[in-house]
Structures are given as structure tokens and as C-alpha cells.
N, C-alpha and C. Protein backbone atom coordinates (compact mmCIF):
# COMPACT_ATOMS: atom_id res chain seq x y z
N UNK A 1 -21.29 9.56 12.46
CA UNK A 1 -21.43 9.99 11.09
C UNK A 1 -22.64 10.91 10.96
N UNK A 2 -22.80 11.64 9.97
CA UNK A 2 -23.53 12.71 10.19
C UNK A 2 -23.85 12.76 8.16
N UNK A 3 -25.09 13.00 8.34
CA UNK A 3 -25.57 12.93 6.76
C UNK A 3 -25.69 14.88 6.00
N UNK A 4 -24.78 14.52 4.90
CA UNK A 4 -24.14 15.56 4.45
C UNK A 4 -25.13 15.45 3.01
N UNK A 5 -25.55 16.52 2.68
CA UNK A 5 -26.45 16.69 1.41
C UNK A 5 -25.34 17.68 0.79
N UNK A 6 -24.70 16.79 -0.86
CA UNK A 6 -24.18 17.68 -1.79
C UNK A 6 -24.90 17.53 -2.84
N UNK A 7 -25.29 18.44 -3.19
CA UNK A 7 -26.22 18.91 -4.52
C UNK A 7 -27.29 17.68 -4.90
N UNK A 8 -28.22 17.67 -3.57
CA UNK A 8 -29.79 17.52 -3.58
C UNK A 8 -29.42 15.49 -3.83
N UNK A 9 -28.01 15.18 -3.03
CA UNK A 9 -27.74 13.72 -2.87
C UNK A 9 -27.17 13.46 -1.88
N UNK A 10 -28.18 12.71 -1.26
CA UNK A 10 -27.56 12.76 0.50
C UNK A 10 -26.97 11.35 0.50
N UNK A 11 -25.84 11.25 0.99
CA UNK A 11 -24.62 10.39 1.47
C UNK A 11 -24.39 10.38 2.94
N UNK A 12 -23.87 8.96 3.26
CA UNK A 12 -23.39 8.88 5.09
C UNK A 12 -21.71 9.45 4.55
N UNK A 13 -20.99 10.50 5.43
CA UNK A 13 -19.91 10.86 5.23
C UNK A 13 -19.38 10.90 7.00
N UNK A 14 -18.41 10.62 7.23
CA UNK A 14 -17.82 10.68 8.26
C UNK A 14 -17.41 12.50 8.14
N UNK A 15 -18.13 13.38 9.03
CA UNK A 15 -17.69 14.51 8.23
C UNK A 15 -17.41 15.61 9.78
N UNK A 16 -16.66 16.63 9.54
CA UNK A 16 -16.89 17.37 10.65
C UNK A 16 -17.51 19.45 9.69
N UNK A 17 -18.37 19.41 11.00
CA UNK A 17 -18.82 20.13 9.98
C UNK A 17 -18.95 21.61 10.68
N UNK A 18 -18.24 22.61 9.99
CA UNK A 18 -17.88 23.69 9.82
C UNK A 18 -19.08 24.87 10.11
N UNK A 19 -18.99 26.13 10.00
CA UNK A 19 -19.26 27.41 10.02
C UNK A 19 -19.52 27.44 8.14
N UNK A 20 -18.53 27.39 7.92
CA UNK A 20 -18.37 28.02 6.00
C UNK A 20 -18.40 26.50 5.82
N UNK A 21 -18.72 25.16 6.20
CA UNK A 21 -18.49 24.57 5.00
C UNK A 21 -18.42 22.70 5.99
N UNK A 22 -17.77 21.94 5.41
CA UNK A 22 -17.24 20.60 6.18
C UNK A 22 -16.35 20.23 5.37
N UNK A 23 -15.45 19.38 5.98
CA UNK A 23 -14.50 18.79 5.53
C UNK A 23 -14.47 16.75 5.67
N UNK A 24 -13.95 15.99 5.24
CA UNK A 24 -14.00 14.53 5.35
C UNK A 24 -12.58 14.41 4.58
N UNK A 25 -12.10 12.98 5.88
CA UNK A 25 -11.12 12.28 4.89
C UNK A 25 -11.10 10.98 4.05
N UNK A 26 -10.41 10.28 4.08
CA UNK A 26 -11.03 8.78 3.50
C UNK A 26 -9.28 8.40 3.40
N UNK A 27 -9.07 7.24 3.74
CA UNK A 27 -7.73 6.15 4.02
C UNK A 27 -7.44 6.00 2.58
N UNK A 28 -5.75 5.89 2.51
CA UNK A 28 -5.27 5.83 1.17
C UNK A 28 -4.70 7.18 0.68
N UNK A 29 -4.04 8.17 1.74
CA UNK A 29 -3.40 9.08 1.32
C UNK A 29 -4.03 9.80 0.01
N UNK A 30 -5.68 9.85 0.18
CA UNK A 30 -6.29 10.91 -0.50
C UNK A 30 -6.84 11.91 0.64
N UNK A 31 -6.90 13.22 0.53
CA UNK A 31 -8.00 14.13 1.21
C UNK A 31 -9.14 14.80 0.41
N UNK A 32 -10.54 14.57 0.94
CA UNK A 32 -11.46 15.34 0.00
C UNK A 32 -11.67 16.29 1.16
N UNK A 33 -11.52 17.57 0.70
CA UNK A 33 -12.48 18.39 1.30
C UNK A 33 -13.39 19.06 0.68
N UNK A 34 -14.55 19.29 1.44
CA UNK A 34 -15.38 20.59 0.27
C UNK A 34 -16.17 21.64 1.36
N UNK A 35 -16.56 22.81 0.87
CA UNK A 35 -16.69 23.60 0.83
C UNK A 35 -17.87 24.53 0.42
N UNK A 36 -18.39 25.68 1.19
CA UNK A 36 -19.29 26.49 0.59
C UNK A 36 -18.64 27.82 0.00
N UNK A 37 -19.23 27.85 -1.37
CA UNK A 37 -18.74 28.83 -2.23
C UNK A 37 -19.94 29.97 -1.83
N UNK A 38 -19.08 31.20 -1.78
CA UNK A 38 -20.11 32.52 -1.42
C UNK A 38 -21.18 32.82 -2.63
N UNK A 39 -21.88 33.08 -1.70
CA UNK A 39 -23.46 32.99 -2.68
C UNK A 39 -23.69 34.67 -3.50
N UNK A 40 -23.78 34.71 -4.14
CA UNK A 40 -23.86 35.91 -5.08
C UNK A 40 -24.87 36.39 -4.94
N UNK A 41 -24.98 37.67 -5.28
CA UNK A 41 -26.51 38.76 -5.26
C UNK A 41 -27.47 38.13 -5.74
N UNK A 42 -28.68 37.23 -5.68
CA UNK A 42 -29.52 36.99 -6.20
C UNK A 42 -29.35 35.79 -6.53
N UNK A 43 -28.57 34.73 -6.26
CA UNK A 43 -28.01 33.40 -6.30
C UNK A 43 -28.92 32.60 -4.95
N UNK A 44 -29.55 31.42 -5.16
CA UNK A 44 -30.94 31.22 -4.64
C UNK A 44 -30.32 29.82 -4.00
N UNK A 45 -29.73 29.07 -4.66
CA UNK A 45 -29.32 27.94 -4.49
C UNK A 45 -27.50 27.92 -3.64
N UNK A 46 -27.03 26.81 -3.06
CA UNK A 46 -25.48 27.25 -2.63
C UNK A 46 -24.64 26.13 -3.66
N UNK A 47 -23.19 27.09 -3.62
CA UNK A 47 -22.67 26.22 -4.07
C UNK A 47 -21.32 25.40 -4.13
N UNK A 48 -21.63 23.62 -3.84
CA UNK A 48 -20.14 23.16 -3.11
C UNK A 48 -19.12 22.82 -3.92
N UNK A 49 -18.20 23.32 -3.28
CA UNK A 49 -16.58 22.70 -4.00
C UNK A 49 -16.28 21.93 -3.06
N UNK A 50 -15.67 21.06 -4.07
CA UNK A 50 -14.86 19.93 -3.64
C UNK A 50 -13.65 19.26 -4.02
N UNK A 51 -12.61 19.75 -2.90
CA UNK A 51 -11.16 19.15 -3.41
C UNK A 51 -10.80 17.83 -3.52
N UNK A 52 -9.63 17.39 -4.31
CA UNK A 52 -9.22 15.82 -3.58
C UNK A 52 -7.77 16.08 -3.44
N UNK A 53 -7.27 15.49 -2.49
CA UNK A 53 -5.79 15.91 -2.96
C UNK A 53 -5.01 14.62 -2.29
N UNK A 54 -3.65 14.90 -2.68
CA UNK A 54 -3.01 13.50 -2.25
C UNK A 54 -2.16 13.57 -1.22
N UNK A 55 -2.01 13.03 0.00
CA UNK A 55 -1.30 13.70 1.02
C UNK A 55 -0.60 12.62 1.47
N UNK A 56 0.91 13.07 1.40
CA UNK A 56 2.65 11.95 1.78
C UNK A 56 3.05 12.58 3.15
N UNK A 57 3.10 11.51 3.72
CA UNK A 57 3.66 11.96 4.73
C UNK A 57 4.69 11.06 5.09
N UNK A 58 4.56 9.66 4.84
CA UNK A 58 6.13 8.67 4.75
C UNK A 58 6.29 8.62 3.58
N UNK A 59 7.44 8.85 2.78
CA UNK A 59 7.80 9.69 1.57
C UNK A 59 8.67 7.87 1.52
N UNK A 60 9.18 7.47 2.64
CA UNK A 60 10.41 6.05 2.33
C UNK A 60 9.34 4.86 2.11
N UNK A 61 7.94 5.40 2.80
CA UNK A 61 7.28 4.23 3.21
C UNK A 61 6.54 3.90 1.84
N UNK A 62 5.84 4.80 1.00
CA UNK A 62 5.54 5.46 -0.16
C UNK A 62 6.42 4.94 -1.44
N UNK A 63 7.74 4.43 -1.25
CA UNK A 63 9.12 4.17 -2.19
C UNK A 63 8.91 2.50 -2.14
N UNK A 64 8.75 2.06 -0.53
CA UNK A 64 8.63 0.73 -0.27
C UNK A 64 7.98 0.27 -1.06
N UNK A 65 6.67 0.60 -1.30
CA UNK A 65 5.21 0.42 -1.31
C UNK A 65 5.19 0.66 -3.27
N UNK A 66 5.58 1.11 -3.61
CA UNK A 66 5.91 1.09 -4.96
C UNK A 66 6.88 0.40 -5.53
N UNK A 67 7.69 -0.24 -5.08
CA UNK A 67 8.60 -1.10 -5.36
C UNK A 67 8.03 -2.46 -5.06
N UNK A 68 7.08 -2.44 -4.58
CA UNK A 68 6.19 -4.00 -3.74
C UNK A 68 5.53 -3.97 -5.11
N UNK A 69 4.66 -3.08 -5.70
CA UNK A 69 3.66 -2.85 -6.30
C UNK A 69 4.21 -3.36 -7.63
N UNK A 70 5.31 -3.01 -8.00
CA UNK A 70 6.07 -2.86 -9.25
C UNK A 70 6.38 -4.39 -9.69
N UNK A 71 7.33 -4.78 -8.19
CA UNK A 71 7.26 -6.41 -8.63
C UNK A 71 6.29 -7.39 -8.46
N UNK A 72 4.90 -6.89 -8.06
CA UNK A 72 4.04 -7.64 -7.97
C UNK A 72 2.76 -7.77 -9.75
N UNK A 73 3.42 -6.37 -9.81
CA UNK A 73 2.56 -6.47 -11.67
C UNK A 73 3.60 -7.04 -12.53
N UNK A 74 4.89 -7.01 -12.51
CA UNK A 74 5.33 -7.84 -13.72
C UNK A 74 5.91 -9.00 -13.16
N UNK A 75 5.66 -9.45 -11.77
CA UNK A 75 6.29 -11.34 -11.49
C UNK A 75 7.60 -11.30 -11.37
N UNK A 76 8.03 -9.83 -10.64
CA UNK A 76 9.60 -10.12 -10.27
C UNK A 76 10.14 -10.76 -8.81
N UNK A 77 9.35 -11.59 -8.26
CA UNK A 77 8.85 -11.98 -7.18
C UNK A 77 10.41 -12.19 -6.19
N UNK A 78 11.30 -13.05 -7.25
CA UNK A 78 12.79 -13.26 -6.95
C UNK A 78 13.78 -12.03 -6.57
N UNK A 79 13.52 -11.42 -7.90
CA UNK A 79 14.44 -9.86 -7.91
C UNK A 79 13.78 -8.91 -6.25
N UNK A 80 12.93 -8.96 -6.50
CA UNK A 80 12.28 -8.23 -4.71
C UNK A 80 13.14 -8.53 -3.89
N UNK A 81 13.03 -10.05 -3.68
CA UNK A 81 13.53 -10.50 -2.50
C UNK A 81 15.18 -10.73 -2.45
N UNK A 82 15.96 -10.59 -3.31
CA UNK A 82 17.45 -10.22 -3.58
C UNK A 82 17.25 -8.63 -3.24
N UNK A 83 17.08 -7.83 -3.52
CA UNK A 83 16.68 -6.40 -3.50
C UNK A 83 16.27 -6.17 -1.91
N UNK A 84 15.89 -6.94 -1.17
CA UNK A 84 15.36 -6.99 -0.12
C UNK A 84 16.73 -7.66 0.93
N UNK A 85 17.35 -8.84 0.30
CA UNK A 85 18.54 -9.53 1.14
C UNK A 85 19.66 -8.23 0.63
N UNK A 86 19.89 -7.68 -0.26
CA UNK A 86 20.86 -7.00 -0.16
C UNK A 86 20.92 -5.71 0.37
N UNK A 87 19.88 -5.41 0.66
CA UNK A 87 19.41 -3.93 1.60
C UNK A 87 19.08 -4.39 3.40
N UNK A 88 19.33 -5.76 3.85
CA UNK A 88 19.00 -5.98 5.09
C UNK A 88 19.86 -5.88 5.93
N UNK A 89 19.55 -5.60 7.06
CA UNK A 89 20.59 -5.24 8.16
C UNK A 89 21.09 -6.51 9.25
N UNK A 90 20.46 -7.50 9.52
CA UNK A 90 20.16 -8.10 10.31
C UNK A 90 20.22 -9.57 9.65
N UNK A 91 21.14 -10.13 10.67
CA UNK A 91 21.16 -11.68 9.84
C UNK A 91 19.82 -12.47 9.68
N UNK A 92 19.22 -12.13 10.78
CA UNK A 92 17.50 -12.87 10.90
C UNK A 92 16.65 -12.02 9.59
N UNK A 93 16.93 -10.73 9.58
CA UNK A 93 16.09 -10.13 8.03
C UNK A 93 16.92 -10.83 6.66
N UNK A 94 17.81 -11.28 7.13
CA UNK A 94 18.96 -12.02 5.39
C UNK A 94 18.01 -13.04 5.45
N UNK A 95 18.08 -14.07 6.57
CA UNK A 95 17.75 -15.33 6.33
C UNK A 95 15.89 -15.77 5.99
N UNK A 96 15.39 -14.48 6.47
CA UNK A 96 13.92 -14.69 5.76
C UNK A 96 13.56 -14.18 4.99
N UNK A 97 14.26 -13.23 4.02
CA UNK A 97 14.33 -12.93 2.54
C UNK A 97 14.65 -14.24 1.87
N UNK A 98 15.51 -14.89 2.29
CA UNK A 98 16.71 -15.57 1.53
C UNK A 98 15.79 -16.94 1.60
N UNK A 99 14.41 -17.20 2.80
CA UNK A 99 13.46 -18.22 2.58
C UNK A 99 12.35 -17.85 1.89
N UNK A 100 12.38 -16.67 1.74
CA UNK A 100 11.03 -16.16 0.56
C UNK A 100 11.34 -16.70 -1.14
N UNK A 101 12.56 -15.63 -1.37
CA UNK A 101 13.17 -16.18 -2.23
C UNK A 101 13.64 -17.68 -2.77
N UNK A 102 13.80 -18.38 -1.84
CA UNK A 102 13.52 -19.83 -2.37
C UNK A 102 12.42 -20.18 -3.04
N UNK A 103 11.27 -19.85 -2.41
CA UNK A 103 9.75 -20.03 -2.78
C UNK A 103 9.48 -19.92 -3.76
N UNK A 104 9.73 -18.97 -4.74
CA UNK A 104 10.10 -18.58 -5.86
C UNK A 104 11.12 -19.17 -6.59
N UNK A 105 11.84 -19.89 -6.42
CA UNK A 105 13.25 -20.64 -7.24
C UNK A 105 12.54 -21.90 -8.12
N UNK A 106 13.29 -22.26 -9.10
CA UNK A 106 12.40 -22.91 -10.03
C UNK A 106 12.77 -24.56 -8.88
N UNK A 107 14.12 -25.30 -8.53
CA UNK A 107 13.93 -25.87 -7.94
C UNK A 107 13.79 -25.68 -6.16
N UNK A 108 12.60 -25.18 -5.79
CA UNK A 108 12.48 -24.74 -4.16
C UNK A 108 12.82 -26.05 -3.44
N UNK A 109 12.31 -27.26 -3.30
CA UNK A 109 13.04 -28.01 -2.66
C UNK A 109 14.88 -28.19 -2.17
N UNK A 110 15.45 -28.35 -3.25
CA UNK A 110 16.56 -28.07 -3.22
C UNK A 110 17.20 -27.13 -2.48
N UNK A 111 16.58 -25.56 -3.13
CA UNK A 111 16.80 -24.52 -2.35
C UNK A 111 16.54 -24.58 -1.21
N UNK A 112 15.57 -24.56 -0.26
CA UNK A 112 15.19 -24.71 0.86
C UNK A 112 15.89 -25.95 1.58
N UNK A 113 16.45 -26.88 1.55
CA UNK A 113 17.44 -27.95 1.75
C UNK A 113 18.72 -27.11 2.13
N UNK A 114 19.50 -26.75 1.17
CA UNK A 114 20.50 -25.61 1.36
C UNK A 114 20.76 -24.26 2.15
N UNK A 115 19.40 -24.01 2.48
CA UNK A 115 19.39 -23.26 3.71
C UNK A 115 19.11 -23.83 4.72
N UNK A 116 18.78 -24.49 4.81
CA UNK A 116 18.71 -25.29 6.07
C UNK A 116 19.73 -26.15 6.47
N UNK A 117 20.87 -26.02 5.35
CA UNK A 117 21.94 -26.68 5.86
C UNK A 117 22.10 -28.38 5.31
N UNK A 118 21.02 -28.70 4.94
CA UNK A 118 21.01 -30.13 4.00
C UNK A 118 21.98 -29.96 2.61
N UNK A 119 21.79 -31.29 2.39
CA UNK A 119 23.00 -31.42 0.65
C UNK A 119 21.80 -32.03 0.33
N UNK A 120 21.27 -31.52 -0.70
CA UNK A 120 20.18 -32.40 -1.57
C UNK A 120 20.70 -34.03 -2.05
N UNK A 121 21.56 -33.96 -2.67
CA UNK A 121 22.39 -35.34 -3.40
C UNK A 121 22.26 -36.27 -1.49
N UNK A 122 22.97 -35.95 -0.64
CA UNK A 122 23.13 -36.72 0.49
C UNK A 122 21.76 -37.48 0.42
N UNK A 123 20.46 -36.52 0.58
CA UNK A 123 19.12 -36.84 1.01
C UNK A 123 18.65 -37.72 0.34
N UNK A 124 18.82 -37.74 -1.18
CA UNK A 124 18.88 -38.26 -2.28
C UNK A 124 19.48 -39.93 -1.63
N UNK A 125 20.85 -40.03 -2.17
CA UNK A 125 21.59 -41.27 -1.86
C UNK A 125 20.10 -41.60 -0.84
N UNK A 126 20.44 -41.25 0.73
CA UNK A 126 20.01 -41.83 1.58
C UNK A 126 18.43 -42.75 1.53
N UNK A 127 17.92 -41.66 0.58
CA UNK A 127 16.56 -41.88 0.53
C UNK A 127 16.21 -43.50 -0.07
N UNK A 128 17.49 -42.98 -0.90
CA UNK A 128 17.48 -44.38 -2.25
C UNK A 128 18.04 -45.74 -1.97
């Protein structure tokens, strides 16, 4: 890391640093870069620009990831994971949606019994 002074406030920036200028990134599909602006006739001081911008590069992964996000702010915790069993390819991806989704079921015992191949009522009798 290399200590980068922007306008008379010095910061640790992971930075690589340029001819005209440096650039830095930072995780989370933002890019800042900045920059030296050309100094004018009689202009004493320099001066930096600085971009931010947002950069996609898994555009499906990006869709995932907002759909996670979506049912995680309004508690659609169930609907996900139906949304998730009905988009799966693979009987082993059905059957561990289909145990998430229990988790979430108002009676999960039960549920989880039934995938596993139990009769709740049987367990019941027996127990009793």
C-alpha cells in the first residue's frame, strides 16, 4: 500500500500509481478511480478527480444476488426456496431446497418427517 495525498488528506489506499495520475479499486463491484486534472496558466495548486463507477461482469450472478436480497428484506424465506426447487436441476439440489424450505414451514417437524420418509401420525401412535 502506498500513501496517496488527495487534497492535503492523506489516506492508506491500495493504489497503483501512474505518470498523469493513480487509480484504486475496492470489492463490491464499485471502481474509484482518480486522476490529475491539467493545471492551468498560473494555477499553483493540482487538481484531483475522482470517479466511482459500478462494474457487472456476472450479469446472472448479479440477478441471483438480488433475488436473495429481495427475499431476505420482506421474509419470503419459503417462496425463495420453492423458486429455488423449481429452477433445480439435480435431484440432490431438489432435495436440499426442499430441506431449507421445511425450516421455514409453520409445522417443520412434521415437514422434515415427510422428507425423510416418516408418517408423523405413525411416530405419534408409536410414541404414545
Amino acid at each position: 500500500m502506498r500513501k496517496c495525498q488527495i487534497k492535503h488528506t492523506e489516506v492508506l489506499l491500495p493504489c497503483v500509481c501512474l505518470l498523469t495520475g493513480f487509480f484504486c479499486f475496492q470489492f463490491g463491484g464499485k471502481l474509484v478511480s482518480f486522476g490529475n486534472e491539467a493545471l492551468q496558466a498560473g494555477q499553483t495548486s493540482v487538481m484531483y478527480t475522482v470517479f466511482v463507477s459500478q462494474v457487472v461482469t456476472e450479469h446472472e450472478l448479479i440477478a441471483h444476488s438480488n433475488q436473495l436480497e429481495t427475499a431476505l428484506q420482506y421474509g419470503q424465506y419459503s417462496e425463495f426456496c420453492e423458486a429455488k426447487i423449481s429452477s433445480s436441476t439435480t435431484l440432490h439440489e431438489r432435495s436440499v431446497w426442499n430441506f431449507l424450505r421445511a425450516s421455514f414451514h409453520t409445522n417443520t417437524r412434521a415437514e422434515l418427517l415427510s422428507l425423510l420418509g416418516f408418517k408423523s401420525d405413525e411416530i405419534n401412535n408409536k410414541v404414545m
